[in-house]
Protein backbone atom coordinates (compact mmCIF):
# COMPACT_ATOMS: atom_id res chain seq x y z
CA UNK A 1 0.00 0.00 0.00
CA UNK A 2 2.57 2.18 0.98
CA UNK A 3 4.65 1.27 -2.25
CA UNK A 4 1.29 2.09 -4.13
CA UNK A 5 1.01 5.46 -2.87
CA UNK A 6 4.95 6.65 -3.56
CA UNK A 7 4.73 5.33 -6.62
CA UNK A 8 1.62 7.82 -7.56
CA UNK A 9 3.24 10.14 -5.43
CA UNK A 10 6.28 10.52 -7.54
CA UNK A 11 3.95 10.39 -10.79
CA UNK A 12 1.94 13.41 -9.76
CA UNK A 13 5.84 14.76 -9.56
CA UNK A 14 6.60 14.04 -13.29
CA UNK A 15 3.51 15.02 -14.49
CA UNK A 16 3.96 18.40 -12.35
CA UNK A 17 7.30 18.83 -13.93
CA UNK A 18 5.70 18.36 -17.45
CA UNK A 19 2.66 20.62 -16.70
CA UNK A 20 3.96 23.89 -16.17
CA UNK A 21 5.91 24.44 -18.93
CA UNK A 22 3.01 22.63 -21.30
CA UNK A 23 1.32 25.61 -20.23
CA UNK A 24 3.94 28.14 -20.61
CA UNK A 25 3.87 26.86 -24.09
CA UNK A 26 0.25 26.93 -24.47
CA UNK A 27 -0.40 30.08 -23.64
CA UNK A 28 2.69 31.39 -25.33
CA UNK A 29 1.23 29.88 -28.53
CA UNK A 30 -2.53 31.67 -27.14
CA UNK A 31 -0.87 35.10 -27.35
CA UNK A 32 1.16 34.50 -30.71
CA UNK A 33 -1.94 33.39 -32.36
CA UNK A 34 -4.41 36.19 -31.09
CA UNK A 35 -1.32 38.92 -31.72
CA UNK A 36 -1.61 37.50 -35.46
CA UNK A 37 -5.16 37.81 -35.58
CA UNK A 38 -5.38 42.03 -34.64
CA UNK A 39 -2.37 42.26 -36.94
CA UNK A 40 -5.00 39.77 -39.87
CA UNK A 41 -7.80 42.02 -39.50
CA UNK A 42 -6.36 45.48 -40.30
CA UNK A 43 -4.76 43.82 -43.35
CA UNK A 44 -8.14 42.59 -44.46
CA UNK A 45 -9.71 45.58 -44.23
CA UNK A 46 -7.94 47.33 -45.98
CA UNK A 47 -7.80 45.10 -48.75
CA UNK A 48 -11.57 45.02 -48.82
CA UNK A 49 -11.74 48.87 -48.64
CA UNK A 50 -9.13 49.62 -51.27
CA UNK A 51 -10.82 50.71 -54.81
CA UNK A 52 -10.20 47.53 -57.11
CA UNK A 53 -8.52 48.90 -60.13
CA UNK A 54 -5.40 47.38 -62.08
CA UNK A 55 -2.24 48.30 -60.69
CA UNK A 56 -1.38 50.54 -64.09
CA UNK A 57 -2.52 47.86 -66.19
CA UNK A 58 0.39 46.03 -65.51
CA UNK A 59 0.77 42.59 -67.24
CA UNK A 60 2.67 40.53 -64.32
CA UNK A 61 4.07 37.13 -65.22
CA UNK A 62 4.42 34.43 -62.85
CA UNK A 63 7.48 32.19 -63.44
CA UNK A 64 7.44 28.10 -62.02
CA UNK A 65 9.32 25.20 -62.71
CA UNK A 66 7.05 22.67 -61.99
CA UNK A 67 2.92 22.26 -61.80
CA UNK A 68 1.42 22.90 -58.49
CA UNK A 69 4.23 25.57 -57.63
CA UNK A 70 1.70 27.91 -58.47
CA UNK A 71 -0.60 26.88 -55.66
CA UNK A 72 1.81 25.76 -53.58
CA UNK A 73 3.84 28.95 -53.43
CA UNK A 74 2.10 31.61 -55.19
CA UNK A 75 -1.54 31.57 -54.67
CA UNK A 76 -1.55 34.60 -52.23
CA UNK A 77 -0.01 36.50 -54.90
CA UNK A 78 -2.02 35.27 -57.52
CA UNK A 79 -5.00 35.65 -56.11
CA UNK A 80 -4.01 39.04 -55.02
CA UNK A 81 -2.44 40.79 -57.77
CA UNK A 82 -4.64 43.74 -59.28
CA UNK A 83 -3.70 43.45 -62.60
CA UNK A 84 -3.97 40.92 -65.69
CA UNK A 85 -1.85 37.92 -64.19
CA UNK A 86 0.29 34.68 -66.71
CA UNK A 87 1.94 31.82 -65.58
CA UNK A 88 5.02 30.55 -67.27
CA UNK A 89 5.70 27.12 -66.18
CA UNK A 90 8.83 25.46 -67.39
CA UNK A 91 8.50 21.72 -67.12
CA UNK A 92 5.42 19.46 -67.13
CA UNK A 93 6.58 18.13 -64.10
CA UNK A 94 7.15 14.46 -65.55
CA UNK A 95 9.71 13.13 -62.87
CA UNK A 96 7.77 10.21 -62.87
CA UNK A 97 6.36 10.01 -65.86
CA UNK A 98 2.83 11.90 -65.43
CA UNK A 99 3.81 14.76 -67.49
CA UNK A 100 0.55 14.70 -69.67
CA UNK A 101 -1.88 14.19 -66.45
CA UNK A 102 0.12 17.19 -64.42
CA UNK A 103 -0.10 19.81 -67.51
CA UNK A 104 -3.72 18.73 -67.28
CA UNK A 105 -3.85 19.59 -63.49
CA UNK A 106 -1.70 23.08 -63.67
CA UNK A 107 -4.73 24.07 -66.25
CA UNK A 108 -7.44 23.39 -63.83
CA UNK A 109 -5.57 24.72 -60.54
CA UNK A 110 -5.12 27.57 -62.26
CA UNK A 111 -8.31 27.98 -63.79
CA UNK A 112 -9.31 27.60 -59.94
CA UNK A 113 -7.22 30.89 -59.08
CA UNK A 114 -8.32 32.73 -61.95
CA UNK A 115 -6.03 32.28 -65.17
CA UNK A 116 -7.62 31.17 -68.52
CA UNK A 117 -5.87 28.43 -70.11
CA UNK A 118 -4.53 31.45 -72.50
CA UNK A 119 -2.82 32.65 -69.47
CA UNK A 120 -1.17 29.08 -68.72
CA UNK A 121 2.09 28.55 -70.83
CA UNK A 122 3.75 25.20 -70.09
CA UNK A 123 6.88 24.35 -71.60
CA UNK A 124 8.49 20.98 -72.19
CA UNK A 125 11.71 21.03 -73.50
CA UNK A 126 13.97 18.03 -73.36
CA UNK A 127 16.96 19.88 -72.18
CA UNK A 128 15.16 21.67 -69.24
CA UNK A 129 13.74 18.72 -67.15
CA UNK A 130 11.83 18.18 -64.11
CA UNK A 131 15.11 16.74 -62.63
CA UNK A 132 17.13 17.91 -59.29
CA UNK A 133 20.31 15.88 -60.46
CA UNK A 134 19.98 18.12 -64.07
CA UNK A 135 21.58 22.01 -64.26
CA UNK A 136 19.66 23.49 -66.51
CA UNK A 137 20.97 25.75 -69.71
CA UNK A 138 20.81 29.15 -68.26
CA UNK A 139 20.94 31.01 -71.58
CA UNK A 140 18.12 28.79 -72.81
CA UNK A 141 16.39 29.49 -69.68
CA UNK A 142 16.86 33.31 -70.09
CA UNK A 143 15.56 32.90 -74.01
CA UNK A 144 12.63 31.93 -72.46
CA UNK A 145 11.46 34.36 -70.24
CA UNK A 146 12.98 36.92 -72.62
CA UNK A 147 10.48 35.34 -75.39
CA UNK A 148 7.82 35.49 -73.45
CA UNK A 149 8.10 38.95 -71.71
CA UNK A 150 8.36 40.05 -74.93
CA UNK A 151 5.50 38.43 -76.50
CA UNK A 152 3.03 39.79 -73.48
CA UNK A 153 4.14 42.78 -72.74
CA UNK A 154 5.28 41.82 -69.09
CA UNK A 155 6.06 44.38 -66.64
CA UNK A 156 6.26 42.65 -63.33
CA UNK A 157 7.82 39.26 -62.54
CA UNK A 158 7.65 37.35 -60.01
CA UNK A 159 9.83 34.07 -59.38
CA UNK A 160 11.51 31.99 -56.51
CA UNK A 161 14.76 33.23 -54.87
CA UNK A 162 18.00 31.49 -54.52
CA UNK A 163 17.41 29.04 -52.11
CA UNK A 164 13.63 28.34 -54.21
CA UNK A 165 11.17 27.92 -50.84
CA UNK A 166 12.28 23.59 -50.72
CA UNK A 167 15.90 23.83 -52.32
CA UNK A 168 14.68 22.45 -55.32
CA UNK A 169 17.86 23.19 -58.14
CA UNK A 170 15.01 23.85 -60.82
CA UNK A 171 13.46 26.75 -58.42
CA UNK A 172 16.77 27.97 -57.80
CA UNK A 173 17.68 28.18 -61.66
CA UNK A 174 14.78 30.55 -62.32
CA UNK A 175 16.16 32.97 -59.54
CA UNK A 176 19.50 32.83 -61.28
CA UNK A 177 17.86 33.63 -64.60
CA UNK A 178 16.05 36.03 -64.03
CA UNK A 179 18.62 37.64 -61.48
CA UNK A 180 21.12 37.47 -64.36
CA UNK A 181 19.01 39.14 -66.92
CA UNK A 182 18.06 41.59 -64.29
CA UNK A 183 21.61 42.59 -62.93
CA UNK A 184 24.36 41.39 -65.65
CA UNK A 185 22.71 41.15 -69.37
CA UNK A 186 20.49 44.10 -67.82
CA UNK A 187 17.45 43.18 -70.20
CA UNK A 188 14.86 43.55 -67.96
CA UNK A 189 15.80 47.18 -67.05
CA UNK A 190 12.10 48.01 -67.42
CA UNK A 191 10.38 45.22 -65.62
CA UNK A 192 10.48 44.64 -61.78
CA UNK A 193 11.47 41.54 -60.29
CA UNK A 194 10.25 39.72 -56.89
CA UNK A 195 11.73 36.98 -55.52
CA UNK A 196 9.41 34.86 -53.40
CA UNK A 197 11.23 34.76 -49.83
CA UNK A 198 12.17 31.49 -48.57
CA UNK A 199 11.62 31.00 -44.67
CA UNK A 200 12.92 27.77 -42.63
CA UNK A 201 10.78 25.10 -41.36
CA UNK A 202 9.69 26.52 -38.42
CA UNK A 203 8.02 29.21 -39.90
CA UNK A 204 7.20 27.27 -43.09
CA UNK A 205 4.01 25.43 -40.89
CA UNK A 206 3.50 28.31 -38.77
CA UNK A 207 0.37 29.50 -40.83
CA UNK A 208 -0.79 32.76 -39.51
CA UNK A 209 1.47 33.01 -36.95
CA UNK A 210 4.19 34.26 -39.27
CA UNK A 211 2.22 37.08 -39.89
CA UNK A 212 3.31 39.77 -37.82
CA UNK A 213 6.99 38.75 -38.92
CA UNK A 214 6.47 38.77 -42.60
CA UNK A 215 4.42 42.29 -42.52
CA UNK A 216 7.92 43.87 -41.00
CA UNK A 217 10.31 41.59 -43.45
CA UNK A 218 9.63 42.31 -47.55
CA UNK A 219 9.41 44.41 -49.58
CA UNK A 220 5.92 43.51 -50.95
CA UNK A 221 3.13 41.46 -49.02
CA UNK A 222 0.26 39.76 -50.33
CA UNK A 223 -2.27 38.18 -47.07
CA UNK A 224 -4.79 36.27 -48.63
CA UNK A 225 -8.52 36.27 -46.62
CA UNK A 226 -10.09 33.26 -45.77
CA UNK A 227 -11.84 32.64 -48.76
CA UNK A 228 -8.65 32.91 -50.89
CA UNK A 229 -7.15 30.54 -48.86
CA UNK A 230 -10.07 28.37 -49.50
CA UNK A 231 -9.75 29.02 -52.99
CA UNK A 232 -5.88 28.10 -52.42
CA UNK A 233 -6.66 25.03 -51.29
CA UNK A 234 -9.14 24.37 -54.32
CA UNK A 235 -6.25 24.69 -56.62
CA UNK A 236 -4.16 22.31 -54.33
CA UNK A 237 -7.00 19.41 -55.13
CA UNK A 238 -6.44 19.90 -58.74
CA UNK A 239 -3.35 18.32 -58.75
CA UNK A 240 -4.48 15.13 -57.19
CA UNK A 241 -1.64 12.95 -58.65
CA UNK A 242 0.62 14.32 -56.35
CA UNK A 243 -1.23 13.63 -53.37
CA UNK A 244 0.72 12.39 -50.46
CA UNK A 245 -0.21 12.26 -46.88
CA UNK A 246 2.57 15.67 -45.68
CA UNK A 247 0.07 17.54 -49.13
CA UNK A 248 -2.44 17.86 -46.38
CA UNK A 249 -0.31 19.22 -43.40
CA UNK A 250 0.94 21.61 -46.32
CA UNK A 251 -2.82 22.70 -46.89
CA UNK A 252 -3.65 23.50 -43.26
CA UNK A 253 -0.37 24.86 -41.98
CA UNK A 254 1.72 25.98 -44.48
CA UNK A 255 2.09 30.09 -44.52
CA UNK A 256 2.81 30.16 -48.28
CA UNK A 257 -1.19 29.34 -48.56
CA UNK A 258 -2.00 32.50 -46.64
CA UNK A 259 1.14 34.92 -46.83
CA UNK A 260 3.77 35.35 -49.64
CA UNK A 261 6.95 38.04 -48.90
CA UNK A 262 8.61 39.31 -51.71
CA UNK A 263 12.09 40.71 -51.65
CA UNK A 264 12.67 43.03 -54.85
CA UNK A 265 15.40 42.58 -57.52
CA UNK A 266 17.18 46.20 -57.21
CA UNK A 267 20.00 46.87 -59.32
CA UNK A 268 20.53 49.94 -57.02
CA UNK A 269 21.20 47.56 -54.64
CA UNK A 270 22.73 45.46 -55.76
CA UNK A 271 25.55 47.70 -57.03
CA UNK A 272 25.72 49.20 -53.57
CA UNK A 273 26.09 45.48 -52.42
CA UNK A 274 29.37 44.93 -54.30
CA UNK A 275 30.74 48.36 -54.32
């Protein structure tokens, strides 16, 4: 009996140990979440009250390597942009052989968020693949995006940076593209550039907690409202042939459904950088 009752005396001792700082944590995480809320609504209402007129017509271009980046990554700043929005993909994503069923799904996710098929260009060239173990051509890679800024009058882009949100070498070849045409070849003098900022883990599956940070950290911010992020997760369901089990703790905690940061391509800076 007495053995009985130290033994549940020292487990009332672990679980007291455990206890208080489970609820230093808990209501650490209380605060964080209802700070990010105030700082949500502001944001929103703004949005909502803001007249909806294109941002001086500007024709932006979205540039991916693969389908479902565009949902993935981009959907806040899809969905948000206020002017007439294309999406240049660069692979068909056929890794594993589904090219023809993902070009299908890129169409329909992004005919979820908005862009005619018109405004879908998906390229599949045999030298650019969807590959991680493949460096891709970067002057072919530039003729690309040259053609096609070009060809629709493109005044914004907006791509991943160098570390491309999951390290993917196909994300990160975009940033070097564009960054080259930007800075060296200087070709894109007249469009602006955004990079898409990559965050670590933590605050990858923070959601809206990374709020308050990201409002303070880039140069542009797009905060999508709830039914944007709805709509986000829409276009995620499109590509259904990707569907693994960590796809769904992407769609409820990932902050690249609700918040995208964008860090812009300045040559300014960037000679100030290496001066």
């Amino acid at each position: 009996m007495a053995a009985s009752l130290f033994n549940m005396s020292s487990s009332l001792d672990v679980l007291g140990h455990f206890q208080t700082p489970c609820t230093v944590l808990f209501t650490t995480y209380i605060f964080m979440y209802v700070f990010a809320i105030i700082v949500y609504i502001p944001i929103l209402w703004r949005k909502r009250s803001r007249v909806s007129e294109p941002e001086d017509n500007a024709n932006v271009l979205f540039i991916t390597a693969h389908p479902d980046d565009e949902c993935m990554f981009f959907a806040p700043a899809i969905l948000g942009v206020e002017s007439h929005s294309s999406l240049l993909c660069f692979t068909t994503g056929n890794y594993d052989q589904k090219g023809d069923v993902r070009k299908k799904e890129v169409l329909k996710s992004c005919s979820v968020l908005g862009m005619s098929p018109q405004q879908v260009t998906v390229l599949d060239i045999r030298s650019l693949p969807d590959s991680p173990k493949v460096q891709w051509d970067r002057q072919q890679v530039c003729s690309e995006i040259l053609r096609h800024c070009q060809q629709h009058r493109v005044k914004k882009i907006y791509t991943f940076d160098g570390y491309g949100v999951s390290g993917h070498s196909n994300h990160r070849e975009l940033y070097k593209a564009v960054r080259h045409l930007k800075i060296d070849r200087k070709e894109l003098q007249d469009i602006e550039c955004y990079i898409l900022q990559s965050v670590n883990l933590l605050r990858k599956y923070t959601s809206l907690l990374d709020l308050p940070y990201s409002v303070y950290t880039a140069d542009v911010v797009y905060v999508s409202s709830p039914s944007q992020v709805l709509t986000a997760q829409r276009a995620m369901y499109a590509h259904w042939s990707q569907f693994v089990w960590f796809r769904i703790l992407f769609i409820f905690f990932s902050r690249y459904l609700i918040i995208n940061t964008f860090t812009k391509i300045d040559v300014y800076k960037q000679f100030n950088k290496h001066s």
